[in-house]
C-alpha atoms as a PDB file:
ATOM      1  CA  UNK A   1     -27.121  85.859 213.251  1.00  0.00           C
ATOM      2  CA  UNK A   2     -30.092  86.676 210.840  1.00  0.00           C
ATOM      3  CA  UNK A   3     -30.056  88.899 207.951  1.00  0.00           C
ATOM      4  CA  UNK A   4     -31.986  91.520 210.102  1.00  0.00           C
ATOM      5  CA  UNK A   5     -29.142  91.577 212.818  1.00  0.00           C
ATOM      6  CA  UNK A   6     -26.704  91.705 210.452  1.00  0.00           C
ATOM      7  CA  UNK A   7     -28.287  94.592 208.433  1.00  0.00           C
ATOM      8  CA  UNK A   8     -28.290  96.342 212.082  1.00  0.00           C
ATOM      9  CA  UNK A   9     -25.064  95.162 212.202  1.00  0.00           C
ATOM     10  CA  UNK A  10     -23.847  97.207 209.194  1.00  0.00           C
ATOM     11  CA  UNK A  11     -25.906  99.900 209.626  1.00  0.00           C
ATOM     12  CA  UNK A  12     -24.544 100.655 213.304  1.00  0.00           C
ATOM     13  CA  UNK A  13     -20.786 100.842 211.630  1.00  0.00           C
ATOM     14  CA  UNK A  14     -21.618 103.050 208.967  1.00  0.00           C
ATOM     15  CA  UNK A  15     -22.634 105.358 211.295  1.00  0.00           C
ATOM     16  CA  UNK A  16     -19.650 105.001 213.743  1.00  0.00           C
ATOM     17  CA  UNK A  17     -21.303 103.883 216.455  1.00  0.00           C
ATOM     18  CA  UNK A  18     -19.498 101.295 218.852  1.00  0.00           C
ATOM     19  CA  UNK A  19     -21.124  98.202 220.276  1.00  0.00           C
ATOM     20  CA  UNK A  20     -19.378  96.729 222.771  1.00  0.00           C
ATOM     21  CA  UNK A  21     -21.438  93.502 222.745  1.00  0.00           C
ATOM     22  CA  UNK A  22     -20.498  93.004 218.865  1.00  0.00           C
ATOM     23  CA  UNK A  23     -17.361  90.795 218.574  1.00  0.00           C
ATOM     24  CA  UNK A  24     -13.838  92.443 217.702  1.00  0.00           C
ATOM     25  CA  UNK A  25     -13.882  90.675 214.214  1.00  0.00           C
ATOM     26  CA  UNK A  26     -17.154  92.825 212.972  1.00  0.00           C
ATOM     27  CA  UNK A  27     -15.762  95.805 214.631  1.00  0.00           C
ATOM     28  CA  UNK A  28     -12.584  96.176 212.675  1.00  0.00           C
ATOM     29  CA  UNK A  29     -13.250  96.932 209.095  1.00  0.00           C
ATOM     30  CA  UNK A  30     -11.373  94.530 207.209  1.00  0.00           C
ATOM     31  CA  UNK A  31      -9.218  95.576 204.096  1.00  0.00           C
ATOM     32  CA  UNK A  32     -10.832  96.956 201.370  1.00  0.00           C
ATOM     33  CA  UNK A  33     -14.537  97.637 203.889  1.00  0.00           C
ATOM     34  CA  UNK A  34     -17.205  96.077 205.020  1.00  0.00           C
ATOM     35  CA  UNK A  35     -19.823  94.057 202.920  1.00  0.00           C
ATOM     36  CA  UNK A  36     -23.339  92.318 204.112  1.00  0.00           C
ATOM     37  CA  UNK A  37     -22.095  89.216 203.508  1.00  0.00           C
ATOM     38  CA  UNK A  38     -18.589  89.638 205.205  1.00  0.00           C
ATOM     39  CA  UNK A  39     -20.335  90.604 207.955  1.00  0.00           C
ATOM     40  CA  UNK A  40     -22.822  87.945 208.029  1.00  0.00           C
ATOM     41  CA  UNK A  41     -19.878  84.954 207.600  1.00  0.00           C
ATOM     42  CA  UNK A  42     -17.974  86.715 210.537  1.00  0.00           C
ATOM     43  CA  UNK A  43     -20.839  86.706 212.627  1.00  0.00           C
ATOM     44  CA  UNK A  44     -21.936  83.208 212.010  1.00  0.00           C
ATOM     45  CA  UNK A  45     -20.143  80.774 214.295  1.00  0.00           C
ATOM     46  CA  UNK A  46     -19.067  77.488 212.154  1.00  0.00           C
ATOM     47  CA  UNK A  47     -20.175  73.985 213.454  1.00  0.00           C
ATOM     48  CA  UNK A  48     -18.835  70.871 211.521  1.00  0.00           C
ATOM     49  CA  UNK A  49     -21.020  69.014 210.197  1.00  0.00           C
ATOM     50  CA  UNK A  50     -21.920  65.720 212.536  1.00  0.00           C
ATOM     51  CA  UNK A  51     -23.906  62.567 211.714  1.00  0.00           C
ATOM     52  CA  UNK A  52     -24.997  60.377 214.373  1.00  0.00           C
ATOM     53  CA  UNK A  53     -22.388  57.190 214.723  1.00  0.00           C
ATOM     54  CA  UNK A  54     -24.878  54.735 216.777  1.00  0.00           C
ATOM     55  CA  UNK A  55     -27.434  55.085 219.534  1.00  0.00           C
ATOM     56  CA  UNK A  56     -26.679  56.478 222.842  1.00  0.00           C
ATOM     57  CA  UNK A  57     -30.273  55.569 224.632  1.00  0.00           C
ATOM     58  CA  UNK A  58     -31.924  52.777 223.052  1.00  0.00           C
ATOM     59  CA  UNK A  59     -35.365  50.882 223.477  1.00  0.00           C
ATOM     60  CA  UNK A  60     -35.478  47.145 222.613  1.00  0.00           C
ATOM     61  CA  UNK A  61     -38.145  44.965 220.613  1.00  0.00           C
ATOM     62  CA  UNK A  62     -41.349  46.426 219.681  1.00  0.00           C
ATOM     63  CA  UNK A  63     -44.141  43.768 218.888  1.00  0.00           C
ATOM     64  CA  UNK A  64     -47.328  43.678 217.312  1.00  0.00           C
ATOM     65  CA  UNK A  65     -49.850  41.417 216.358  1.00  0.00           C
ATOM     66  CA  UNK A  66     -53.535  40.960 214.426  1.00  0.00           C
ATOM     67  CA  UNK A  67     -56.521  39.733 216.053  1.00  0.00           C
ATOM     68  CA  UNK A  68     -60.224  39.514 215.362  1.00  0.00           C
ATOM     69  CA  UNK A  69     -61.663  42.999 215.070  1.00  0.00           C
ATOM     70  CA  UNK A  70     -58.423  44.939 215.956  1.00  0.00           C
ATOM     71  CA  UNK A  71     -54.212  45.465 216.292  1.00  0.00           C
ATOM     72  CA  UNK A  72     -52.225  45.271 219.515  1.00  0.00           C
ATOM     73  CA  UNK A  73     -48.779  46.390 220.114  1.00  0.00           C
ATOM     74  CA  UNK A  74     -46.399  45.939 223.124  1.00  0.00           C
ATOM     75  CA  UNK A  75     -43.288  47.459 224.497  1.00  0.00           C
ATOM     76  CA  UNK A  76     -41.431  47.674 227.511  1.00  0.00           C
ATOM     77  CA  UNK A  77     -40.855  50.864 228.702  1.00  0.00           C
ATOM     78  CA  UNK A  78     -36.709  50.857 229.348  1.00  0.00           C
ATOM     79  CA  UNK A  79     -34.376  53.355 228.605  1.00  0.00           C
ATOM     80  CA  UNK A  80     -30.531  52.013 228.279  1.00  0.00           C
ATOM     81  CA  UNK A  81     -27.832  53.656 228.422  1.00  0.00           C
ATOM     82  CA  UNK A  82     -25.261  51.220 226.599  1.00  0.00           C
ATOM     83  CA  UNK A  83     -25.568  48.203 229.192  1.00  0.00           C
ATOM     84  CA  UNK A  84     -26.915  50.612 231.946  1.00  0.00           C
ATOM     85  CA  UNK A  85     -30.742  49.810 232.525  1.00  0.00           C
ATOM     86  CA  UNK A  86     -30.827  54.239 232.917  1.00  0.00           C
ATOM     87  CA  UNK A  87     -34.283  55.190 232.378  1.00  0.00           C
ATOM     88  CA  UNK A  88     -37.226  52.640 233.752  1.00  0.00           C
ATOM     89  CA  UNK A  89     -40.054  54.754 232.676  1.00  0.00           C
ATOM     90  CA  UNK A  90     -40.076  55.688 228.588  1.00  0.00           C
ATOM     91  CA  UNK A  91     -43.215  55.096 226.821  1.00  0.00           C
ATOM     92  CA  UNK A  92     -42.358  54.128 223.035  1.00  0.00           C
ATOM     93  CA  UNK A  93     -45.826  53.746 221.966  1.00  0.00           C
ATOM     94  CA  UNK A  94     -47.364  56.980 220.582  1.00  0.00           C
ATOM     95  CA  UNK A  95     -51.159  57.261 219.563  1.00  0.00           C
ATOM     96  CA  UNK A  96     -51.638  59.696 216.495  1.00  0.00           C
ATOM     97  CA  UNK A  97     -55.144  60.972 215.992  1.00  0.00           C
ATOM     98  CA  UNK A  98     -57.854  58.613 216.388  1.00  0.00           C
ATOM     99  CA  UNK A  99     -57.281  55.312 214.811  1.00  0.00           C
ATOM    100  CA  UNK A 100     -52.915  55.226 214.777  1.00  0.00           C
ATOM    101  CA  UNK A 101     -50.205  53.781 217.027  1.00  0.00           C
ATOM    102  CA  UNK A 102     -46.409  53.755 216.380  1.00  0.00           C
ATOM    103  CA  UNK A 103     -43.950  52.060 218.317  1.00  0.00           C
ATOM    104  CA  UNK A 104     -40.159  52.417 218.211  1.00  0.00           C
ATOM    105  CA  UNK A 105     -37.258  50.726 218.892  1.00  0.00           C
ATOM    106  CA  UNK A 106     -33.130  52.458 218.524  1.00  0.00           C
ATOM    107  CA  UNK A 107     -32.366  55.639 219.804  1.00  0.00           C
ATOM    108  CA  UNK A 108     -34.855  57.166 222.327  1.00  0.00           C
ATOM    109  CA  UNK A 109     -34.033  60.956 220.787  1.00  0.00           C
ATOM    110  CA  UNK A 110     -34.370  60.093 216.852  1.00  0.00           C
ATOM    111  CA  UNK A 111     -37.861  58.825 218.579  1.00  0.00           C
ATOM    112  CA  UNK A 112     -38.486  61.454 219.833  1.00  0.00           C
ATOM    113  CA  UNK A 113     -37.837  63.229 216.338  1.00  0.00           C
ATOM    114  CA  UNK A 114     -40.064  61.075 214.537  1.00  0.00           C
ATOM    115  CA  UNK A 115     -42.836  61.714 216.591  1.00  0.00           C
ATOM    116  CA  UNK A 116     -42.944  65.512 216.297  1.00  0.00           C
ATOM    117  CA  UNK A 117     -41.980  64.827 212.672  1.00  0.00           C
ATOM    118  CA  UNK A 118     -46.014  62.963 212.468  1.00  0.00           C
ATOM    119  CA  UNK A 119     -47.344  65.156 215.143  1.00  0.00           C
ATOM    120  CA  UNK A 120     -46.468  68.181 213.007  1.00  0.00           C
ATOM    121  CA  UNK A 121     -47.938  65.972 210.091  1.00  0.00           C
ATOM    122  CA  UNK A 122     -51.183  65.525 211.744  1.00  0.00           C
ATOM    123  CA  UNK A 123     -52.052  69.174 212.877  1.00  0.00           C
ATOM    124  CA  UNK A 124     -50.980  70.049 209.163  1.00  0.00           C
ATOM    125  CA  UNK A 125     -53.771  67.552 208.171  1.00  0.00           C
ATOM    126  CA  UNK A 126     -56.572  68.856 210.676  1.00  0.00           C
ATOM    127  CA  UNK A 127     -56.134  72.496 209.757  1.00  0.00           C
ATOM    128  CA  UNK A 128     -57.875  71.938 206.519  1.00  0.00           C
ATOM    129  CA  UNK A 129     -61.064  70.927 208.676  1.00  0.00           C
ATOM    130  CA  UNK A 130     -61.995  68.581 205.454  1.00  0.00           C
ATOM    131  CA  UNK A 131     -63.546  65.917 207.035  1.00  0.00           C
ATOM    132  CA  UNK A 132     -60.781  63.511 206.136  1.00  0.00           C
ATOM    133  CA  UNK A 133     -57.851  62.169 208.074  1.00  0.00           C
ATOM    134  CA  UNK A 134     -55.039  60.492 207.817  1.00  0.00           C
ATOM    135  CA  UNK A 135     -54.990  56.470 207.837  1.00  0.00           C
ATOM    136  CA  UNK A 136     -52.445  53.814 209.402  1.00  0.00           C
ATOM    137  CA  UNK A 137     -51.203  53.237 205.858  1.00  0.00           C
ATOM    138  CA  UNK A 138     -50.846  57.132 205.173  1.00  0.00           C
ATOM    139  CA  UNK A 139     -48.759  57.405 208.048  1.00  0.00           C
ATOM    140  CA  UNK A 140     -46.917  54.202 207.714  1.00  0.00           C
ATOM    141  CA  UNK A 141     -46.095  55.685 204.082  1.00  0.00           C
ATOM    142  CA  UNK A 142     -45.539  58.969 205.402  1.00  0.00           C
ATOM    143  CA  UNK A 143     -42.368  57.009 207.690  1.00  0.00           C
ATOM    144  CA  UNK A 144     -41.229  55.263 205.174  1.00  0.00           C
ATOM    145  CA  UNK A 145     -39.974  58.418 202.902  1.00  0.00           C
ATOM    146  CA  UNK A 146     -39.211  60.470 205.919  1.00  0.00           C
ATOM    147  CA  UNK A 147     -36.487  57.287 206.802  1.00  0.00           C
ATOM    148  CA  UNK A 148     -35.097  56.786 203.259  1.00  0.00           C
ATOM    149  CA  UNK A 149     -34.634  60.432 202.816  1.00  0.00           C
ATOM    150  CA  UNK A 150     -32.543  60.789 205.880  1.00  0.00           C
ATOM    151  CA  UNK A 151     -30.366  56.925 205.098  1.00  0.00           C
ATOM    152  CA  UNK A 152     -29.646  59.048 201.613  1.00  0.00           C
ATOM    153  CA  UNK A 153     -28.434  62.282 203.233  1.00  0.00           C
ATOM    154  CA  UNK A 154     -26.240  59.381 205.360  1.00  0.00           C
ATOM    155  CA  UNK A 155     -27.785  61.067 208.455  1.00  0.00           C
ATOM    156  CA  UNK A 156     -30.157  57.763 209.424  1.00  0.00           C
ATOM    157  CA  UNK A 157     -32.751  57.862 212.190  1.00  0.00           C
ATOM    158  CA  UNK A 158     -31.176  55.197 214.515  1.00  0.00           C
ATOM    159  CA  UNK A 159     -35.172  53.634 214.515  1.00  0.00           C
ATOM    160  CA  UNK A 160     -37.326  50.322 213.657  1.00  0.00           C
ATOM    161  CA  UNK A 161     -40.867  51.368 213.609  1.00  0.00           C
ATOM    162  CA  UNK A 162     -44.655  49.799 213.533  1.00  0.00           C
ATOM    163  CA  UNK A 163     -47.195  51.511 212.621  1.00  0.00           C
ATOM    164  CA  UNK A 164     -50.339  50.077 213.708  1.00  0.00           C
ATOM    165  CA  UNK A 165     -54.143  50.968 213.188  1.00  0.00           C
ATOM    166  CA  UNK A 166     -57.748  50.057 212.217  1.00  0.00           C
ATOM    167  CA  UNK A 167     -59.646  52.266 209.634  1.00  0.00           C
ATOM    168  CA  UNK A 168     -62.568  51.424 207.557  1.00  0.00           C
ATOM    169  CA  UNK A 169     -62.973  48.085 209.425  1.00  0.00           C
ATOM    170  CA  UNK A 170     -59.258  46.753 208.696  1.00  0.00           C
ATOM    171  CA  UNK A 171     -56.866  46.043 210.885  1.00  0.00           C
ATOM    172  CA  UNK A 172     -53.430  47.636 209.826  1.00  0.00           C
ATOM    173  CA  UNK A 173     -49.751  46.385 210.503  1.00  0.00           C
ATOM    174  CA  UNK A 174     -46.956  47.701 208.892  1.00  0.00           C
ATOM    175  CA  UNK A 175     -42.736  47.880 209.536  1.00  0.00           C
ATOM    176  CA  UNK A 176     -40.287  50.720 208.932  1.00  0.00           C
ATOM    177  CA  UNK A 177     -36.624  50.693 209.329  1.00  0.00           C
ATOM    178  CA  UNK A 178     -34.029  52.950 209.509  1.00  0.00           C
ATOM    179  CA  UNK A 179     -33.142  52.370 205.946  1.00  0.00           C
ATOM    180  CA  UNK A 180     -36.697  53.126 204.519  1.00  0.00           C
ATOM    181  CA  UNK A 181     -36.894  49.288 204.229  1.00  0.00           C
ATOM    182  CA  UNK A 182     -41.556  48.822 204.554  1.00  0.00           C
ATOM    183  CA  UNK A 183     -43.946  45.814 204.485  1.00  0.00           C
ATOM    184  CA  UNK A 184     -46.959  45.125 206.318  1.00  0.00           C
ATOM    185  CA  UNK A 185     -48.017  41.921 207.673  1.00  0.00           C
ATOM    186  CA  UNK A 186     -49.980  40.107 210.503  1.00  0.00           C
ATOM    187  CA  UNK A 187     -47.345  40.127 212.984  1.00  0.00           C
ATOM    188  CA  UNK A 188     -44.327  42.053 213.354  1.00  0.00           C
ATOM    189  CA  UNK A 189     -41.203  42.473 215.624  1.00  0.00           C
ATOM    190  CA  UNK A 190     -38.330  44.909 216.047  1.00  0.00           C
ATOM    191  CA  UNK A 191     -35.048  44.337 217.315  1.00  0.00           C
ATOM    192  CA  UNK A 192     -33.604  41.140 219.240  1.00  0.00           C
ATOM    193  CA  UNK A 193     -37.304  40.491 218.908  1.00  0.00           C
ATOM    194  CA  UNK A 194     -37.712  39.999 215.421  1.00  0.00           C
ATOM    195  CA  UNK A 195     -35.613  37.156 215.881  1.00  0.00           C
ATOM    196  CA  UNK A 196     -36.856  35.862 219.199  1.00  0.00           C
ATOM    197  CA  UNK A 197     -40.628  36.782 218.726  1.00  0.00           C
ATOM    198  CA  UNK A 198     -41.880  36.115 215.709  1.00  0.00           C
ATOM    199  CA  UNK A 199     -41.755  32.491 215.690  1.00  0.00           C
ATOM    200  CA  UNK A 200     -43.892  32.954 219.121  1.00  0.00           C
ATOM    201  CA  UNK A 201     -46.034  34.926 217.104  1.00  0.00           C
ATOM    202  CA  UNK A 202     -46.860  33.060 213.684  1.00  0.00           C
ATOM    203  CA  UNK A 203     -47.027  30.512 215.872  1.00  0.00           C
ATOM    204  CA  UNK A 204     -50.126  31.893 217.944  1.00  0.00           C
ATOM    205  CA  UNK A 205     -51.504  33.448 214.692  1.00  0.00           C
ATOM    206  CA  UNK A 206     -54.161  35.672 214.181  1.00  0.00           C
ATOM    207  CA  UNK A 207     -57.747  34.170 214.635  1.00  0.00           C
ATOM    208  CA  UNK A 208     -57.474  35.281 218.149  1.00  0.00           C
ATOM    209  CA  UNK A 209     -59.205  36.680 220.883  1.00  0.00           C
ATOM    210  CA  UNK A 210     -58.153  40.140 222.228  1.00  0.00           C
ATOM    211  CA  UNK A 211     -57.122  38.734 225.240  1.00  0.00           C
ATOM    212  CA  UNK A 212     -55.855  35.657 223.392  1.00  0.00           C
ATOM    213  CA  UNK A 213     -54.036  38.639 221.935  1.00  0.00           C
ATOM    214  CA  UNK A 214     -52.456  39.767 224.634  1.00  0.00           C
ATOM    215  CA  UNK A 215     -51.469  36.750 226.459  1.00  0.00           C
ATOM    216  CA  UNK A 216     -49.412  36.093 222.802  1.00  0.00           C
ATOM    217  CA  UNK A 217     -47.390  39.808 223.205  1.00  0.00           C
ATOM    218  CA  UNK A 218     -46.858  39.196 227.301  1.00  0.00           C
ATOM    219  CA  UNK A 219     -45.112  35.524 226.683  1.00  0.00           C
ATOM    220  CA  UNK A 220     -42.820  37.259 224.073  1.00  0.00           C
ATOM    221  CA  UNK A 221     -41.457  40.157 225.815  1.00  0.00           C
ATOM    222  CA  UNK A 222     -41.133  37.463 228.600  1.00  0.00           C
ATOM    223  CA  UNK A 223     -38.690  35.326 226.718  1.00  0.00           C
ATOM    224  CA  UNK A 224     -37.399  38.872 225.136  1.00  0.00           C
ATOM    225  CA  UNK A 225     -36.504  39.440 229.112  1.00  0.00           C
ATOM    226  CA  UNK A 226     -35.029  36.329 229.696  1.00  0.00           C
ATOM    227  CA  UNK A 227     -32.750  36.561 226.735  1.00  0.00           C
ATOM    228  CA  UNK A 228     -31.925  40.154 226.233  1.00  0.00           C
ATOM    229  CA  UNK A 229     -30.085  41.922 228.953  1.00  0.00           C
ATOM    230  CA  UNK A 230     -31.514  45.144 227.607  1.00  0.00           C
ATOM    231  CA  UNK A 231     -35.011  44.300 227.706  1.00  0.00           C
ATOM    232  CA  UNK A 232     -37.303  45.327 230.989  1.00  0.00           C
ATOM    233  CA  UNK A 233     -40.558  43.274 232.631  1.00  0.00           C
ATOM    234  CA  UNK A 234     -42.260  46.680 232.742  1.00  0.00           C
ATOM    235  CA  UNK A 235     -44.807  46.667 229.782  1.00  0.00           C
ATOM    236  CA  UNK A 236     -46.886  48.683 228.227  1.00  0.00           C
ATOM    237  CA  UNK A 237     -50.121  47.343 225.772  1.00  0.00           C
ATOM    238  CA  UNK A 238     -51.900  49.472 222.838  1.00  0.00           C
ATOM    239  CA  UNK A 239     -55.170  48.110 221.657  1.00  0.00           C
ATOM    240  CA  UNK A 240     -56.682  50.100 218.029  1.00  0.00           C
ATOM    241  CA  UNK A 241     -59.963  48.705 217.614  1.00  0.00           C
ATOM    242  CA  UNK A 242     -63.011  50.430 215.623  1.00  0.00           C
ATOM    243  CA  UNK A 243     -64.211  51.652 219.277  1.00  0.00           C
ATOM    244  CA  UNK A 244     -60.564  53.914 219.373  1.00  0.00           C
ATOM    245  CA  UNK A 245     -57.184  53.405 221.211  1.00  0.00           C
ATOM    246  CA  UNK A 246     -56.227  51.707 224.049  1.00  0.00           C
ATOM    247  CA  UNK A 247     -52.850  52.663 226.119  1.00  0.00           C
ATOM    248  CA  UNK A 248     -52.454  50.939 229.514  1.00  0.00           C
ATOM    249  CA  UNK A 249     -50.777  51.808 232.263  1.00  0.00           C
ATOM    250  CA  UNK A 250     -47.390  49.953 232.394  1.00  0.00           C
ATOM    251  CA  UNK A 251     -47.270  46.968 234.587  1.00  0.00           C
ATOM    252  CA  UNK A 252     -44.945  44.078 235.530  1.00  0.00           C
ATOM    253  CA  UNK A 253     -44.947  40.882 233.674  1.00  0.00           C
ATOM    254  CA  UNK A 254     -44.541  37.682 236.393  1.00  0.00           C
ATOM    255  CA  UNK A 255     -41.568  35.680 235.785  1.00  0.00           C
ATOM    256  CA  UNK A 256     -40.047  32.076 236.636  1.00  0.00           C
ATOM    257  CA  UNK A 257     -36.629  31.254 237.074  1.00  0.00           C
ATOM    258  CA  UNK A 258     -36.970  27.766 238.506  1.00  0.00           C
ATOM    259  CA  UNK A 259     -36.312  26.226 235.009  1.00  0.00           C
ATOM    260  CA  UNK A 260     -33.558  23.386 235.206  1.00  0.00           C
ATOM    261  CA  UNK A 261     -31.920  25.036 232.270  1.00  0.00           C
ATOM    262  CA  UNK A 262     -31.580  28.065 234.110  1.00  0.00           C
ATOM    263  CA  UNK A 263     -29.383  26.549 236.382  1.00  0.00           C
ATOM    264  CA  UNK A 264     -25.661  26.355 236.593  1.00  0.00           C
ATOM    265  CA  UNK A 265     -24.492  24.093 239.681  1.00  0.00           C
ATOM    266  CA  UNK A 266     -20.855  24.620 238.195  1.00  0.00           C
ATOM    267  CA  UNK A 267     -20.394  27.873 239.605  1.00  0.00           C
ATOM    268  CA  UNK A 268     -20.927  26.485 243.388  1.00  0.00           C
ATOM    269  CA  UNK A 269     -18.601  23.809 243.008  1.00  0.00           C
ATOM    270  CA  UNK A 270     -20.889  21.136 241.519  1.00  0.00           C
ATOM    271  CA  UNK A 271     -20.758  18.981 238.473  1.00  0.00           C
ATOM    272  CA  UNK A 272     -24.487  18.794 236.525  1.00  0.00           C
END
């Protein structure tokens, strides 16, 4: 109920007049009459306050990577549902304005929050019509005091975030957790994949080719597939290069299972 309704409210039983969509505990008067604010508490239905205990639908690893003249990120594009492979086809990297990319990783709905949280953000920015816009590094800052205010209300959003972009003619990489925990650097990695990953990816480093680039992120979230059960071979690459962004459409990554270690003649009866 709103003040209004509950001014209406009042004003309706001052002047006898019976409702009989108003609940019984407004229409009896309580001892020693009405007031606004009785009115308004026994209108108002109580919820207990809730926090959110761990993620229902996650996303897995998020990676990203520098290369000469721009950023690229990749992500698979799985929903689960606990161990349930539920939703095949959820995008979880979002472009904002014309030179940003964030990816996410946790729970699909505080995702979802976040990026109406920076949409709202953005349209606030492009109202004033000043010729200046928000960079990667606004935006990545922008995240990480948005996350540390919610850890310290102890009402986290269940999220690991990159923020990727190219302004000015730098490339920009940066990490958010769910704590407010930030850094930027050339390659980053959510998830199972920070641990799987980013060996891959220092590894390849960052004097690369953009489709040296890619070829890096695809033989990642191919071993992230072969060693997380909650990972997908559906993809999805953003490129954020001076020309703009880049979203593909997702596609499959190939896969080989003929790998001796892959095998385990035990369970047919067979000693290796």
């Amino acid at each position: 109920f709103s003040a209004g309704t509950c001014l209406r409210t009042m004003n309706s039983l001052h002047a006898g007049a019976y409702d009989p969509r108003m609940p019984a505990a407004i229409m009896m008067p309580p001892a020693g009459g009405f007031s606004a604010g009785a009115a308004c508490r026994s209108a108002a239905v109580a919820e207990p306050s809730t926090r959110t205990q761990q993620p229902i639908v996650t996303g897995t690893g998020v990676v990203g990577i520098k290369f000469n003249g721009g950023v690229m990120l990749a992500a698979d594009t799985l929903g689960s549902y606990g161990s349930l492979a539920r939703y095949l086809s959820v995008p979880r990297l979002k472009p904002f304005g014309e030179n940003t990319v964030v990816g996410g990783s946790g729970d699909l709905s505080d995702f979802q929050k976040v990026t109406a949280l920076v949409d709202e953000l953005i349209r606030y920015d492009d109202a004033h019509d000043d010729g200046c816009h928000l960079s990667p590094s606004d935006i990545h800052s922008y995240l990480g005091r948005v996350m540390y205010n919610k850890r310290n209300r102890f009402d986290p959003l269940w999220n690991e975030l990159v923020v990727a972009g190219y302004k000015d003619g730098e490339s920009f990489l940066g990490f958010v957790d769910l704590i407010g925990t930030m850094y930027k650097d050339d390659v980053v990695a959510t998830g199972f994949a920070s641990y799987i990953a980013t060996p891959l990816l220092r590894k390849a480093g960052t004097n690369l080719s953009k489709e040296d680039a890619k070829k890096a992120l695809e033989d990642c979230l191919r071993v992230l597939f072969y060693r997380n059960t909650k990972a997908s071979t559906r993809i999805q690459v953003a490129t954020i290069t001076e020309a703009g962004i880049d979203i593909c459409e997702p596609y499959h990554l190939s896969t080989y299972w003929g790998y001796k270690a892959f095998e385990h003649t035990e369970y047919h009866g067979h000693k290796k």
